[in-house]
C-alpha atoms as a PDB file:
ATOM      1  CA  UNK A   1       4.587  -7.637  28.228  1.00  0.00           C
ATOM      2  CA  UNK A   2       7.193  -5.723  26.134  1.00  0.00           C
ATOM      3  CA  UNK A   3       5.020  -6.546  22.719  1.00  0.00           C
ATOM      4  CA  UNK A   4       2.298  -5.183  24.399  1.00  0.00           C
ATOM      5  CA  UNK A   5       4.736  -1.688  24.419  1.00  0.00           C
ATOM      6  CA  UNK A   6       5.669  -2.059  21.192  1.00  0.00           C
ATOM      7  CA  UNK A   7       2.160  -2.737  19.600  1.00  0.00           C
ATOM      8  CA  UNK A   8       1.549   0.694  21.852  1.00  0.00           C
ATOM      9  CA  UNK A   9       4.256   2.184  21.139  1.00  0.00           C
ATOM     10  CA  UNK A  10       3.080   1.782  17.224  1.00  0.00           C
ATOM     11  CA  UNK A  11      -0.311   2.628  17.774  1.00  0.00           C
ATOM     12  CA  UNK A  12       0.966   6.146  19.337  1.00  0.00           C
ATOM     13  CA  UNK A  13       3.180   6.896  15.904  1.00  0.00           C
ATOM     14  CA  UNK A  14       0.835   6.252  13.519  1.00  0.00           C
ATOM     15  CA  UNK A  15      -1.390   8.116  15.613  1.00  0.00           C
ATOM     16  CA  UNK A  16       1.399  11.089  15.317  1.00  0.00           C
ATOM     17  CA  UNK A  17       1.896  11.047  12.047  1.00  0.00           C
ATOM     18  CA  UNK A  18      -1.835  10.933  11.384  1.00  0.00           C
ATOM     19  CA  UNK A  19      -1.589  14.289  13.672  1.00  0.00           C
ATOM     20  CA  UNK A  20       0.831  15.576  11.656  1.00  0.00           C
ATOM     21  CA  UNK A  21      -0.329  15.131   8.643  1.00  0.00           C
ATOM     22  CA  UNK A  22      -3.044  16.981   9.679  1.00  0.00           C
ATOM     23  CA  UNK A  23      -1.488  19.743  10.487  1.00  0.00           C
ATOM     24  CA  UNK A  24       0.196  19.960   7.582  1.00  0.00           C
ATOM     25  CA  UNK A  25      -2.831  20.070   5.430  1.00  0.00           C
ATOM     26  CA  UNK A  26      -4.323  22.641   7.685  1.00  0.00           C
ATOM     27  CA  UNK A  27      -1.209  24.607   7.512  1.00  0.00           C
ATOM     28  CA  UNK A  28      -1.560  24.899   3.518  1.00  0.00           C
ATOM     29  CA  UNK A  29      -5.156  26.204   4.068  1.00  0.00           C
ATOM     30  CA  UNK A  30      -4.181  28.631   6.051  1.00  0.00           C
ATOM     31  CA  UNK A  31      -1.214  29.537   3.875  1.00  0.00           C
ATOM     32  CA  UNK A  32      -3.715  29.612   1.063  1.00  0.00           C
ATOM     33  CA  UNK A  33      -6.065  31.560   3.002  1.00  0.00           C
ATOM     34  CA  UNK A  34      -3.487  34.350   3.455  1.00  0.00           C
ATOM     35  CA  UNK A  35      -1.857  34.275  -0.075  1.00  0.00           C
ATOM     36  CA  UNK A  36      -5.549  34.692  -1.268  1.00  0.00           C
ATOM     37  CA  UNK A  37      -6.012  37.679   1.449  1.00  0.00           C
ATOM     38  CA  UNK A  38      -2.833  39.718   0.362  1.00  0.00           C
ATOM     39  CA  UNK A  39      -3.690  39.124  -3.585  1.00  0.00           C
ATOM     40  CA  UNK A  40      -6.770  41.125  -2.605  1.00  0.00           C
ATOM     41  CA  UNK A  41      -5.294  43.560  -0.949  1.00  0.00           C
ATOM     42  CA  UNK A  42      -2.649  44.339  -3.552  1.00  0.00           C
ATOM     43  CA  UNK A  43      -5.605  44.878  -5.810  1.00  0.00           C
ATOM     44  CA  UNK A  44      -7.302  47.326  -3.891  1.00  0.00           C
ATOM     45  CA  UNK A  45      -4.302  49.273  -2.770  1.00  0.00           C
ATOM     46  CA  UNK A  46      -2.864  49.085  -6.483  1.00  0.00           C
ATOM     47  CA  UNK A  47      -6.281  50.200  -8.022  1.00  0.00           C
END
């Protein structure tokens, strides 16, 4: 019964760190998304 946990309890952290790596690529869009937002409006308010 306990490798059944662990073989779960594996399962659920590569499942996390699939997660998280997700995030953290879709934090860097958005990061990107807002660096690309404020470059355009220092161009229009520095015109």
């Amino acid at each position: 019964m306990s490798e059944n946990l662990n073989s779960n309890n594996i399962d659920n952290n590569e499942f996390n760190l699939i997660n998280e790596e997700s995030d953290y690529k879709d934090l860097i869009t958005r990061l990107n998304e807002i660096k690309s937002t404020i470059a355009l409006l220092e161009k229009t308010i520095f015109k």
